[in-house]
N, C-alpha and C. Protein backbone atom coordinates (compact mmCIF):
# COMPACT_ATOMS: atom_id res chain seq x y z
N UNK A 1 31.35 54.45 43.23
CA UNK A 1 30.14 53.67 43.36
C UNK A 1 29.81 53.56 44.84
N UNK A 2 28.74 53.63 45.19
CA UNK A 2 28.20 53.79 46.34
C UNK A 2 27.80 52.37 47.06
N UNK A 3 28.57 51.89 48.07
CA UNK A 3 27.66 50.43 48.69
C UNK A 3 27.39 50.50 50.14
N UNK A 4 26.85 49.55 50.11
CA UNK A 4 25.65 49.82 51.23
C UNK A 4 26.85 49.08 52.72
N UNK A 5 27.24 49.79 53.80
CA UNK A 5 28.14 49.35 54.82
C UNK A 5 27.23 49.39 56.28
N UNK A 6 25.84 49.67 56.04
CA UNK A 6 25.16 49.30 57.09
C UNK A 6 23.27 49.91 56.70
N UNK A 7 23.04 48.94 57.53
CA UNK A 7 21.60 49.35 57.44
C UNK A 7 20.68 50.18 59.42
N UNK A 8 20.32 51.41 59.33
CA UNK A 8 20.04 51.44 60.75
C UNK A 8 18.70 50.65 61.12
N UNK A 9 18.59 50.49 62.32
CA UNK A 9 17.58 49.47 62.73
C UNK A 9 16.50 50.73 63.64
N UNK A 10 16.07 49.54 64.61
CA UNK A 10 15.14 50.61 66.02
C UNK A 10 16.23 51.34 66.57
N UNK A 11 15.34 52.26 67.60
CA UNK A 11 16.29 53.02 68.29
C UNK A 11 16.45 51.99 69.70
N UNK A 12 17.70 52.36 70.41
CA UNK A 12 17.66 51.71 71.77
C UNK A 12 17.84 52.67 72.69
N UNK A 13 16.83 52.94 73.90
CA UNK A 13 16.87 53.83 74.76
C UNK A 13 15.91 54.94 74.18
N UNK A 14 16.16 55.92 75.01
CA UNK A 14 15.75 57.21 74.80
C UNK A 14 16.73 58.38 74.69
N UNK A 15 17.87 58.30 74.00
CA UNK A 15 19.38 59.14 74.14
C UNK A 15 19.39 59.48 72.58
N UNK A 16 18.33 58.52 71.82
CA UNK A 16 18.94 58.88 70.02
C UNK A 16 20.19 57.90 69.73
N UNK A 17 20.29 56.53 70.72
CA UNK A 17 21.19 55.21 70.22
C UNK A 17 20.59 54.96 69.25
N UNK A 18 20.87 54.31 68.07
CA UNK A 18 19.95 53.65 67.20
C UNK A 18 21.09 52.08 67.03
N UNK A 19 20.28 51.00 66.92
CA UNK A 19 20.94 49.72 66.46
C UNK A 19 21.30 49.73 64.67
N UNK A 20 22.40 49.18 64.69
CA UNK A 20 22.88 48.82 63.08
C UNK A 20 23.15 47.91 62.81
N UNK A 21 22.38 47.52 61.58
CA UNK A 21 23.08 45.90 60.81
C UNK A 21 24.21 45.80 60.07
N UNK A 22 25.52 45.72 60.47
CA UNK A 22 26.83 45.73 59.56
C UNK A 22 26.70 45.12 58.23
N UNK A 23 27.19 45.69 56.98
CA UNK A 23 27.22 44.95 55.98
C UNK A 23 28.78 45.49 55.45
N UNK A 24 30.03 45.52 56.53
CA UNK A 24 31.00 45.80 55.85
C UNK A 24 31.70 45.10 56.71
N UNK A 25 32.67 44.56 56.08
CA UNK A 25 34.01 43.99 56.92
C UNK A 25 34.87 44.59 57.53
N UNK A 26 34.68 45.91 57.17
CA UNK A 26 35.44 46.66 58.00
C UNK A 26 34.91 47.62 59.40
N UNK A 27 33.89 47.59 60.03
CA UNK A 27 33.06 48.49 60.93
C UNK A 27 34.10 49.38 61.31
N UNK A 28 34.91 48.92 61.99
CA UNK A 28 35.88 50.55 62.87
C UNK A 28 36.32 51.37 61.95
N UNK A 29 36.39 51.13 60.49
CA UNK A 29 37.16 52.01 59.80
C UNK A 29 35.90 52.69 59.16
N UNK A 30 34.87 52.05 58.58
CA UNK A 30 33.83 52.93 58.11
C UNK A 30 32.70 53.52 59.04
N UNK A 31 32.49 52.63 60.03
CA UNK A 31 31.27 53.11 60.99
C UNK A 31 32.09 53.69 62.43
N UNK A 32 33.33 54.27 62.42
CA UNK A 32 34.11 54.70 63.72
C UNK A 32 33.21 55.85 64.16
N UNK A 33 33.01 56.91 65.44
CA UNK A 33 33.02 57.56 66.03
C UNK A 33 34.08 59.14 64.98
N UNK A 34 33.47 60.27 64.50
CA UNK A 34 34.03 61.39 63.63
C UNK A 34 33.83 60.82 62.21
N UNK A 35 33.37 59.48 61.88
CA UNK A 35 32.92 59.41 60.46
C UNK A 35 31.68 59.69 59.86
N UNK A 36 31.68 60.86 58.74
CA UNK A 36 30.28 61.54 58.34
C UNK A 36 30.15 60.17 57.39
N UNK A 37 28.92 60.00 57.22
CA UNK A 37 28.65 58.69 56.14
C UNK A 37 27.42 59.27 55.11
N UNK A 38 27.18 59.04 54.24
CA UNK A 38 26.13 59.47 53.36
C UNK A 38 24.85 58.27 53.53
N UNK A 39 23.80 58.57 53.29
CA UNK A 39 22.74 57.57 52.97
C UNK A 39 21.77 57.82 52.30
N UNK A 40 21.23 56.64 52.09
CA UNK A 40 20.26 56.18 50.99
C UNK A 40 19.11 56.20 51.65
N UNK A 41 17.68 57.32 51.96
CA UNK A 41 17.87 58.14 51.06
C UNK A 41 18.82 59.45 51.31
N UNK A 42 19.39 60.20 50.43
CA UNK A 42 19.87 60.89 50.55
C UNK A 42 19.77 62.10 51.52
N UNK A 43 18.01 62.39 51.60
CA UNK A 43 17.69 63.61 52.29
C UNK A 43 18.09 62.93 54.07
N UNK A 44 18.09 61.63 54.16
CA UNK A 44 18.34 61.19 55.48
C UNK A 44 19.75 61.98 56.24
N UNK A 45 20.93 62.56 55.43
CA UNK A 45 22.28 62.46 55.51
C UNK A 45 22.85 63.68 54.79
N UNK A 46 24.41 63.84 55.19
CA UNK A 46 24.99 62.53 55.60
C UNK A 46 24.76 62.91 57.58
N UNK A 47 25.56 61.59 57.67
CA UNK A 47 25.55 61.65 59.73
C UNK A 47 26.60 61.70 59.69
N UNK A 48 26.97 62.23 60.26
CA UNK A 48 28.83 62.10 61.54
C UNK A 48 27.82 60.84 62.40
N UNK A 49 29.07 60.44 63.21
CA UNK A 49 29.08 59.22 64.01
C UNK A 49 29.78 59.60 65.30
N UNK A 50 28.85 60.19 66.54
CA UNK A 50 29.72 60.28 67.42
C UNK A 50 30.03 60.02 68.66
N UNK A 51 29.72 58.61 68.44
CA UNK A 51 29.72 57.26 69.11
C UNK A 51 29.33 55.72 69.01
N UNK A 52 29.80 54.91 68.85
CA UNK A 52 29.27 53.67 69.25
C UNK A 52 30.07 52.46 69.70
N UNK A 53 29.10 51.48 69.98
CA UNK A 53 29.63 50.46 71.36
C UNK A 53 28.49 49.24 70.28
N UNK A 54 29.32 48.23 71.24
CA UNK A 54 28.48 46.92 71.18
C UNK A 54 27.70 46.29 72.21
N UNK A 55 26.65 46.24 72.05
CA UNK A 55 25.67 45.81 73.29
C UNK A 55 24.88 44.43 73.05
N UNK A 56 24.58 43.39 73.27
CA UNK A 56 24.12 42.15 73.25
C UNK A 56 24.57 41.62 71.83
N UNK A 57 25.40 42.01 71.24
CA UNK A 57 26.17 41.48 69.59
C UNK A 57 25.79 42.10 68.55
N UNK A 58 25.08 43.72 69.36
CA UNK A 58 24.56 44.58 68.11
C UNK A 58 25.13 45.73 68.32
N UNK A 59 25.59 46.41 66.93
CA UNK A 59 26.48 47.63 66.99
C UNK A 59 25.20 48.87 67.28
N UNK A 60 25.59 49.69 68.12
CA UNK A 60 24.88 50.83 68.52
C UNK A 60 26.02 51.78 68.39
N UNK A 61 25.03 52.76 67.62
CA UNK A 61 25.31 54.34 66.98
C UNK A 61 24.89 55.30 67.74
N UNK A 62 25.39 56.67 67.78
CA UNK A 62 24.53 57.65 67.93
C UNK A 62 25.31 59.07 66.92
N UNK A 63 24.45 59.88 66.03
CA UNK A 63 24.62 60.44 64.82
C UNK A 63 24.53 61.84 65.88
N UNK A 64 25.33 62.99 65.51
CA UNK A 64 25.27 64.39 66.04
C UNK A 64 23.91 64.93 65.11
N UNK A 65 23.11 65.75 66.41
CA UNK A 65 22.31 66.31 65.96
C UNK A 65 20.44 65.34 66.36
N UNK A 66 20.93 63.95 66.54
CA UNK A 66 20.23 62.82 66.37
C UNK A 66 20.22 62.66 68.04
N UNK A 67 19.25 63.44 68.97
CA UNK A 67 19.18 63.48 70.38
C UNK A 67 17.95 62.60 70.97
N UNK A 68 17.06 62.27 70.26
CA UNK A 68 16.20 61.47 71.49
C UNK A 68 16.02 60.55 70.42
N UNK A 69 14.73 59.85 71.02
CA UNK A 69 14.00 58.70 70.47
C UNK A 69 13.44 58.99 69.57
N UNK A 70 12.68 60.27 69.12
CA UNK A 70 11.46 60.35 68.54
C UNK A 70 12.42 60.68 66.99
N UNK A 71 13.42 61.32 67.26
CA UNK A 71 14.42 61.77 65.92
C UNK A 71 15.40 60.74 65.72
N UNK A 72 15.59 59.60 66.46
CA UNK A 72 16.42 58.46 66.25
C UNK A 72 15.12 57.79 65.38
N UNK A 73 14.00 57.43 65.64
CA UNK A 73 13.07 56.76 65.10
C UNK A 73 12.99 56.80 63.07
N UNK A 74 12.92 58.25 63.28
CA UNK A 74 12.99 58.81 61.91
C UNK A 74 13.91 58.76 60.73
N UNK A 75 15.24 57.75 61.32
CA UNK A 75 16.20 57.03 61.04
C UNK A 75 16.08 56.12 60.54
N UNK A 76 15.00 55.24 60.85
CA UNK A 76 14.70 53.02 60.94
C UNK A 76 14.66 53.50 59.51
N UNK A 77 15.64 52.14 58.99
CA UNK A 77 15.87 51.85 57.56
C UNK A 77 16.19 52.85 56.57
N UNK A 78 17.51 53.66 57.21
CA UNK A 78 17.89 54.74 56.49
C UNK A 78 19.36 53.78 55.82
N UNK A 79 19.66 53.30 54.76
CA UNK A 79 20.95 52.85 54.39
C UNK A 79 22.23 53.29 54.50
N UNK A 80 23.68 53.08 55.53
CA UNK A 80 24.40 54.22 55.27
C UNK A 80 25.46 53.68 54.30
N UNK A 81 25.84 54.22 53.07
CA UNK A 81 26.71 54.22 52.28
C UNK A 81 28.46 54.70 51.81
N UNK A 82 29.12 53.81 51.16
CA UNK A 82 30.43 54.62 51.18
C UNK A 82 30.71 54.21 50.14
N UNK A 83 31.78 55.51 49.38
CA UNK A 83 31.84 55.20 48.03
C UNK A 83 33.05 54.61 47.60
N UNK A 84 33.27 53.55 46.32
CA UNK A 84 34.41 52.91 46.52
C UNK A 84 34.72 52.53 45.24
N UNK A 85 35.57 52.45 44.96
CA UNK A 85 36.42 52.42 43.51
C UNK A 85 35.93 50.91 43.12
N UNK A 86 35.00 51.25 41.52
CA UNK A 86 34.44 50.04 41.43
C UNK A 86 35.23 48.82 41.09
N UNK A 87 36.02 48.66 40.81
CA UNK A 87 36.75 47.79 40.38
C UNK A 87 37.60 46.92 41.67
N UNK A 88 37.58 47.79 42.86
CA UNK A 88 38.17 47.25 44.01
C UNK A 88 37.58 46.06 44.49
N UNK A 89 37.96 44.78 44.95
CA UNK A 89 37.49 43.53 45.40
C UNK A 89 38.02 43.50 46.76
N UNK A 90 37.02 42.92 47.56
CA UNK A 90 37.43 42.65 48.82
C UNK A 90 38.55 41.75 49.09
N UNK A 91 39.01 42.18 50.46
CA UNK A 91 40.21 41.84 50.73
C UNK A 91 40.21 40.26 50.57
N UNK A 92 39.30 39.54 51.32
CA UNK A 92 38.98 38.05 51.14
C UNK A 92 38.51 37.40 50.11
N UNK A 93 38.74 37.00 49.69
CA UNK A 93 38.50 35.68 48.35
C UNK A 93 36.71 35.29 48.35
N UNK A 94 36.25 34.70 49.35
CA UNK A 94 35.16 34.71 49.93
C UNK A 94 34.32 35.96 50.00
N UNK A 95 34.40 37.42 49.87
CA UNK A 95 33.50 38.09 49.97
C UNK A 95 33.67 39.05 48.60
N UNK A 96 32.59 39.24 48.58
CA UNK A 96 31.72 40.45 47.24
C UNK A 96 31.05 41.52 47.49
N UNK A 97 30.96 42.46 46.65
CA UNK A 97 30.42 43.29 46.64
C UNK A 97 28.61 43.05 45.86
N UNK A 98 27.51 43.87 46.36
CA UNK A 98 26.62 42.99 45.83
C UNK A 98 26.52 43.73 44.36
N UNK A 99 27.11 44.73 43.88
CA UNK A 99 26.94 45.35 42.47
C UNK A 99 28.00 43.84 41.47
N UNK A 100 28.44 43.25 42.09
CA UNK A 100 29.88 42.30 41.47
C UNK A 100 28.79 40.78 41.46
N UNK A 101 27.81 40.78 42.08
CA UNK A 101 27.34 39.36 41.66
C UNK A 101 25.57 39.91 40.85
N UNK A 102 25.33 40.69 41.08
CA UNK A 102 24.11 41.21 40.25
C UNK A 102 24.52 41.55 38.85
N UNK A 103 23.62 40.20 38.05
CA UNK A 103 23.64 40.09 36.68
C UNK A 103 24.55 38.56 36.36
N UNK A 104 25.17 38.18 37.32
CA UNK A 104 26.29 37.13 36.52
C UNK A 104 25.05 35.95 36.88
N UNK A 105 25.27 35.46 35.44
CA UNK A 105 24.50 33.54 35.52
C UNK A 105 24.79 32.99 36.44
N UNK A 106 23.78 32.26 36.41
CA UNK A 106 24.06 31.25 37.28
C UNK A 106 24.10 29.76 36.65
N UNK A 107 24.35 28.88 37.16
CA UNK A 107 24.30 27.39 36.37
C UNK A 107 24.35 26.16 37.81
N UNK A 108 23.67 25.44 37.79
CA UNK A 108 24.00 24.28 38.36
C UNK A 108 25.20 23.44 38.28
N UNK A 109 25.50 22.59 39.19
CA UNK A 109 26.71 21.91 38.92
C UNK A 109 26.85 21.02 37.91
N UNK A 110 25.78 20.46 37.65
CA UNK A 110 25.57 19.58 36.32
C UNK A 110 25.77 20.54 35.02
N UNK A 111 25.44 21.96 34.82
CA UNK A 111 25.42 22.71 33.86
C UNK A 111 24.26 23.49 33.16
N UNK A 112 23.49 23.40 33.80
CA UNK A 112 21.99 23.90 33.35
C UNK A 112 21.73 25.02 34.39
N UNK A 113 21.36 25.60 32.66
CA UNK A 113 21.62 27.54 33.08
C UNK A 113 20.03 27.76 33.72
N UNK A 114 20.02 28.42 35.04
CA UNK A 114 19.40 28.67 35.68
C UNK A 114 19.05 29.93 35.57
N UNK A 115 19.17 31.00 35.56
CA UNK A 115 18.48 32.74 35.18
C UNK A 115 19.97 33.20 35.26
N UNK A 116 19.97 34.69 36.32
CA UNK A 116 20.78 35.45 36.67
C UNK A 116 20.46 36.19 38.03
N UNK A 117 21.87 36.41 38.63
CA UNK A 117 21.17 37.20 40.00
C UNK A 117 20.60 38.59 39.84
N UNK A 118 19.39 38.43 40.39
CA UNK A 118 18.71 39.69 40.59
C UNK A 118 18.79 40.62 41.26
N UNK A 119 19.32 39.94 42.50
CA UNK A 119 19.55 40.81 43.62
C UNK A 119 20.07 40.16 45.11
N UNK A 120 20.95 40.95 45.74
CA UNK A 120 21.30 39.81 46.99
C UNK A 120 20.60 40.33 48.22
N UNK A 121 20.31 39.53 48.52
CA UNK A 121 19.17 39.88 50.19
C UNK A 121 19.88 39.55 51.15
N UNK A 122 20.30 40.66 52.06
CA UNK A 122 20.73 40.79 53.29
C UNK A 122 19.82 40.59 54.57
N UNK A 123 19.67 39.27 54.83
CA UNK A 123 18.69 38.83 55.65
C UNK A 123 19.31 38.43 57.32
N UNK A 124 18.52 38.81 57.80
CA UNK A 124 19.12 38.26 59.82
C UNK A 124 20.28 37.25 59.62
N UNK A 125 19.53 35.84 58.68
CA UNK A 125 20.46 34.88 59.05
C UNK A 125 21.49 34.36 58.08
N UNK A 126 21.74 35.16 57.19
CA UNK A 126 22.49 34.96 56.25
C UNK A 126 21.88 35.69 55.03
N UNK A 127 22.55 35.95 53.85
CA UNK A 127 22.66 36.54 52.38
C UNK A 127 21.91 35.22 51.58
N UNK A 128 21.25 36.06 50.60
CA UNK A 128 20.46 35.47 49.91
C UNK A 128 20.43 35.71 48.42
N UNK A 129 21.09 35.19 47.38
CA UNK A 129 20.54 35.60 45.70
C UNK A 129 19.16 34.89 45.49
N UNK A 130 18.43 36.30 45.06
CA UNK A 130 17.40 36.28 44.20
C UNK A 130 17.88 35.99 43.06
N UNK A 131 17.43 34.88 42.18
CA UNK A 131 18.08 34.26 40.89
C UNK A 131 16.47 34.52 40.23
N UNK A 132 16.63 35.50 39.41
CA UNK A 132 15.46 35.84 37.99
C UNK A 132 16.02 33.87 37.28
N UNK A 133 14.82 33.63 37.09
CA UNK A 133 14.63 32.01 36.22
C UNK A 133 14.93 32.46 34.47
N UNK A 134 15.11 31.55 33.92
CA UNK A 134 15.71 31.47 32.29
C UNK A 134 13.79 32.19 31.42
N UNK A 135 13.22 31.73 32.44
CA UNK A 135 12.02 32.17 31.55
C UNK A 135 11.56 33.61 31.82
N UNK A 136 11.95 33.96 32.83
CA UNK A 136 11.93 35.48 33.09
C UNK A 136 10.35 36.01 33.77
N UNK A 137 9.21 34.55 34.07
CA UNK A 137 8.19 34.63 34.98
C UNK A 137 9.20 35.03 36.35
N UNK A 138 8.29 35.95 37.10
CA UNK A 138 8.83 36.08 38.44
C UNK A 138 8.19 35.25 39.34
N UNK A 139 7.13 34.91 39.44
CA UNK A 139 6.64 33.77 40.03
C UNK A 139 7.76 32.25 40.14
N UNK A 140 8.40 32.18 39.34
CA UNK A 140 9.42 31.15 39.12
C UNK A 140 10.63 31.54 39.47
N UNK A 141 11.02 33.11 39.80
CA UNK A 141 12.13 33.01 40.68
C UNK A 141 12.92 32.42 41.95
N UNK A 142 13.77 31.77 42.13
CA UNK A 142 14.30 31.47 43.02
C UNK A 142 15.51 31.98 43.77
N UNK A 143 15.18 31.75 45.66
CA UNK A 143 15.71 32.76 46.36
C UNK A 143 17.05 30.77 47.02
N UNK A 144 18.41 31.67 46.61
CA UNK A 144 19.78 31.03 46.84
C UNK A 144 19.91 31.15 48.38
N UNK A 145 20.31 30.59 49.16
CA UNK A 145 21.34 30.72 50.52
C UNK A 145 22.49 31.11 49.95
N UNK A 146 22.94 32.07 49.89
CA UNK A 146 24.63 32.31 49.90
C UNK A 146 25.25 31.72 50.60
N UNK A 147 25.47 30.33 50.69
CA UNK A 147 26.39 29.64 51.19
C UNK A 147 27.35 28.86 50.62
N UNK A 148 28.19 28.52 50.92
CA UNK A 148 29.50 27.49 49.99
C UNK A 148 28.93 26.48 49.60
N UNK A 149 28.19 25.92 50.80
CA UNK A 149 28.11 24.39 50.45
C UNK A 149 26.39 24.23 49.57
N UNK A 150 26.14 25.41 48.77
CA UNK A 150 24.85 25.53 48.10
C UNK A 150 25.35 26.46 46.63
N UNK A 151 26.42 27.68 47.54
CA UNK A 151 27.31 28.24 46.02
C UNK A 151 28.55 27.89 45.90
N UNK A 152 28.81 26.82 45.52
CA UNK A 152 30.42 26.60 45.95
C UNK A 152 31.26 27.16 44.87
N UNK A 153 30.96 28.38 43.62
CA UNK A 153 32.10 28.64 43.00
C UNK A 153 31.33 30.08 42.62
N UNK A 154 31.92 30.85 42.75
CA UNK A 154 31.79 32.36 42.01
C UNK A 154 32.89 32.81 41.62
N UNK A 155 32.44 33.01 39.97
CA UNK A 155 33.35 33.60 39.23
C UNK A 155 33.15 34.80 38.66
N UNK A 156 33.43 35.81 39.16
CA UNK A 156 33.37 37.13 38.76
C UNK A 156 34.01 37.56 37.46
N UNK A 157 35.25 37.09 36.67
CA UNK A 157 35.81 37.66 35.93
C UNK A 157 34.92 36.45 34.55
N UNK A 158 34.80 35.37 34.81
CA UNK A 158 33.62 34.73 34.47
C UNK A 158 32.25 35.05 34.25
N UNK A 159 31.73 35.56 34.61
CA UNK A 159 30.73 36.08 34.92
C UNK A 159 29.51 35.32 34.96
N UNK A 160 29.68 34.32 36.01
CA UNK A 160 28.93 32.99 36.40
C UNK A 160 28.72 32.68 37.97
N UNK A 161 28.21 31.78 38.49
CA UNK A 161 28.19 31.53 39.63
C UNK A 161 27.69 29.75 39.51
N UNK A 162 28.25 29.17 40.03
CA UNK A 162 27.84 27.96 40.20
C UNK A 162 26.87 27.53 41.26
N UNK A 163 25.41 26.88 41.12
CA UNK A 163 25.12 26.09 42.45
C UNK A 163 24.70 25.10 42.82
N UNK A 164 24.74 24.30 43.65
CA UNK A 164 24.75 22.90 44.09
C UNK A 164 23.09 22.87 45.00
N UNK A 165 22.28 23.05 44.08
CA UNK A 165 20.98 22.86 44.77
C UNK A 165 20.32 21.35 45.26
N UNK A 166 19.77 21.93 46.77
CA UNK A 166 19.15 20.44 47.16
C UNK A 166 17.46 20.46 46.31
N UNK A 167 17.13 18.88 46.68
CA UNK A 167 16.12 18.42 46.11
C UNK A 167 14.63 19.36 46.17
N UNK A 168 14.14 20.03 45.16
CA UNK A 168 12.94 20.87 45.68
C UNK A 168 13.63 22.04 45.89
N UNK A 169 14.84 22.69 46.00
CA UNK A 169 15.06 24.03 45.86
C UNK A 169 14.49 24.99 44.50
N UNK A 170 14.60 24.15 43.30
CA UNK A 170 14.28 24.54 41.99
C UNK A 170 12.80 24.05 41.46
N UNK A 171 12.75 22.89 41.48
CA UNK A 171 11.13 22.67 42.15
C UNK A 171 10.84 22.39 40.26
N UNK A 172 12.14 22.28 39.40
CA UNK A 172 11.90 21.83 38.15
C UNK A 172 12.53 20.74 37.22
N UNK A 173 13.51 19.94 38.18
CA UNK A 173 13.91 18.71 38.29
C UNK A 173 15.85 18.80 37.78
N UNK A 174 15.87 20.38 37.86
CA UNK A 174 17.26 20.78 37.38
C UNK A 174 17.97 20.71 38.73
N UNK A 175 17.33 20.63 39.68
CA UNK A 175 18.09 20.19 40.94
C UNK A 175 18.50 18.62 41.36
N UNK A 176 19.83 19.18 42.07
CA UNK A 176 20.32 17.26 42.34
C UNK A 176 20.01 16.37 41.14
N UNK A 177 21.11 15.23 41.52
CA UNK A 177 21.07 14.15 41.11
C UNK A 177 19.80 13.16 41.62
N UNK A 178 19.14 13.01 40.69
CA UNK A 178 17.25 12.15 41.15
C UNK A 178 18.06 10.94 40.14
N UNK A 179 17.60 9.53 40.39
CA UNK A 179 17.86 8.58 39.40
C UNK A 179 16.64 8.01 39.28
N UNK A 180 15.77 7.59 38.35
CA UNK A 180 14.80 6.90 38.48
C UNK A 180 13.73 6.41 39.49
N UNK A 181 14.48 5.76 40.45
CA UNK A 181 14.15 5.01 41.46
C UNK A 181 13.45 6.19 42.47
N UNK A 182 14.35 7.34 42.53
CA UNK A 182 14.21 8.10 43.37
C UNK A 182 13.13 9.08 43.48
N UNK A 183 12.84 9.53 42.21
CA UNK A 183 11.94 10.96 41.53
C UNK A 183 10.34 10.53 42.05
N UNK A 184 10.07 11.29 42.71
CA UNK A 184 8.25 11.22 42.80
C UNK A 184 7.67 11.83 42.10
N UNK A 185 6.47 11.83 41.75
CA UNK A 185 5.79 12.64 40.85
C UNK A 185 4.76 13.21 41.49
């Protein structure tokens, strides 16, 4: 199964550097310098890797064959991929694969089934589930923070996810504890 271990960005310079968004815990072992990588789309690849450094807290690449700006350009938002035994779970307790949380329910902490994940969004400032709603309008979908203190339980062998939504995240009164006193209309 194929997952996604980086996304390329702009180019930097005029040499054919291009910037990358890590989406693997491992960078030196999958994104090292002599590693060919495949990508999404396919005709993009694959690249050898035959070089990169870290420059202001962003990983910079440069792919053989991939010499200036104008052919680094032709790169932006090429996915690079690696393939991996599906059943394998990351080393940490805390991290997933996004094929391992696409499809499992979701439920609030109180117990009220909320849709299923649709999809996880790899955004600047953190990961995001797209949660498809129980009614299956997309207009009524709601977008999760992947965070603990919003997902505090994923159960994969379960095939659930728990979340602890604040007031107005759900926007249908299945969020938080409201008591009477509290609820506006």
């Amino acid at each position: 199964m194929d997952v996604v271990v980086a996304r390329i960005g702009r180019p930097h310079g005029i040499k054919g550097e291009l910037s990358v968004e890590v989406r693997t815990d491992d960078p030196e072992g999958r994104l090292g310098p002599g590693m060919t990588v495949q990508t999404d789309p396919v005709s993009a690849g694959p690249l050898t890797i035959t070089s990169g450094r870290v420059h202001s807290g962003r990983l910079l690449l440069t792919f053989a064959g991939i010499a200036d700006r104008s052919a680094a350009e032709s790169l932006r938002g090429v996915l690079l991929v690696a393939d991996v035994d599906p059943d394998e779970l990351p080393d940490d307790p805390d991290e997933f694969y996004d094929h391992q949380l696409v499809g499992l329910a979701v439920h609030t902490v109180g117990g009220v089934h909320v849709g299923e994940i649709d999809e996880v969004l790899h955004l600047p400032g953190q990961d995001v589930l797209a949660v498809r709603r129980v009614d299956g309008d997309q207009r009524n979908d709601v977008l999760v923070p992947f965070v603990t203190e919003l997902v505090p339980t994923v159960d994969i062998a379960g095939g659930r996810v728990v979340i602890d939504p604040p007031p107005g995240l759900l926007d249908d009164g299945t969020d938080g504890p409201v008591s009477g006193d509290e609820r506006v209309d």
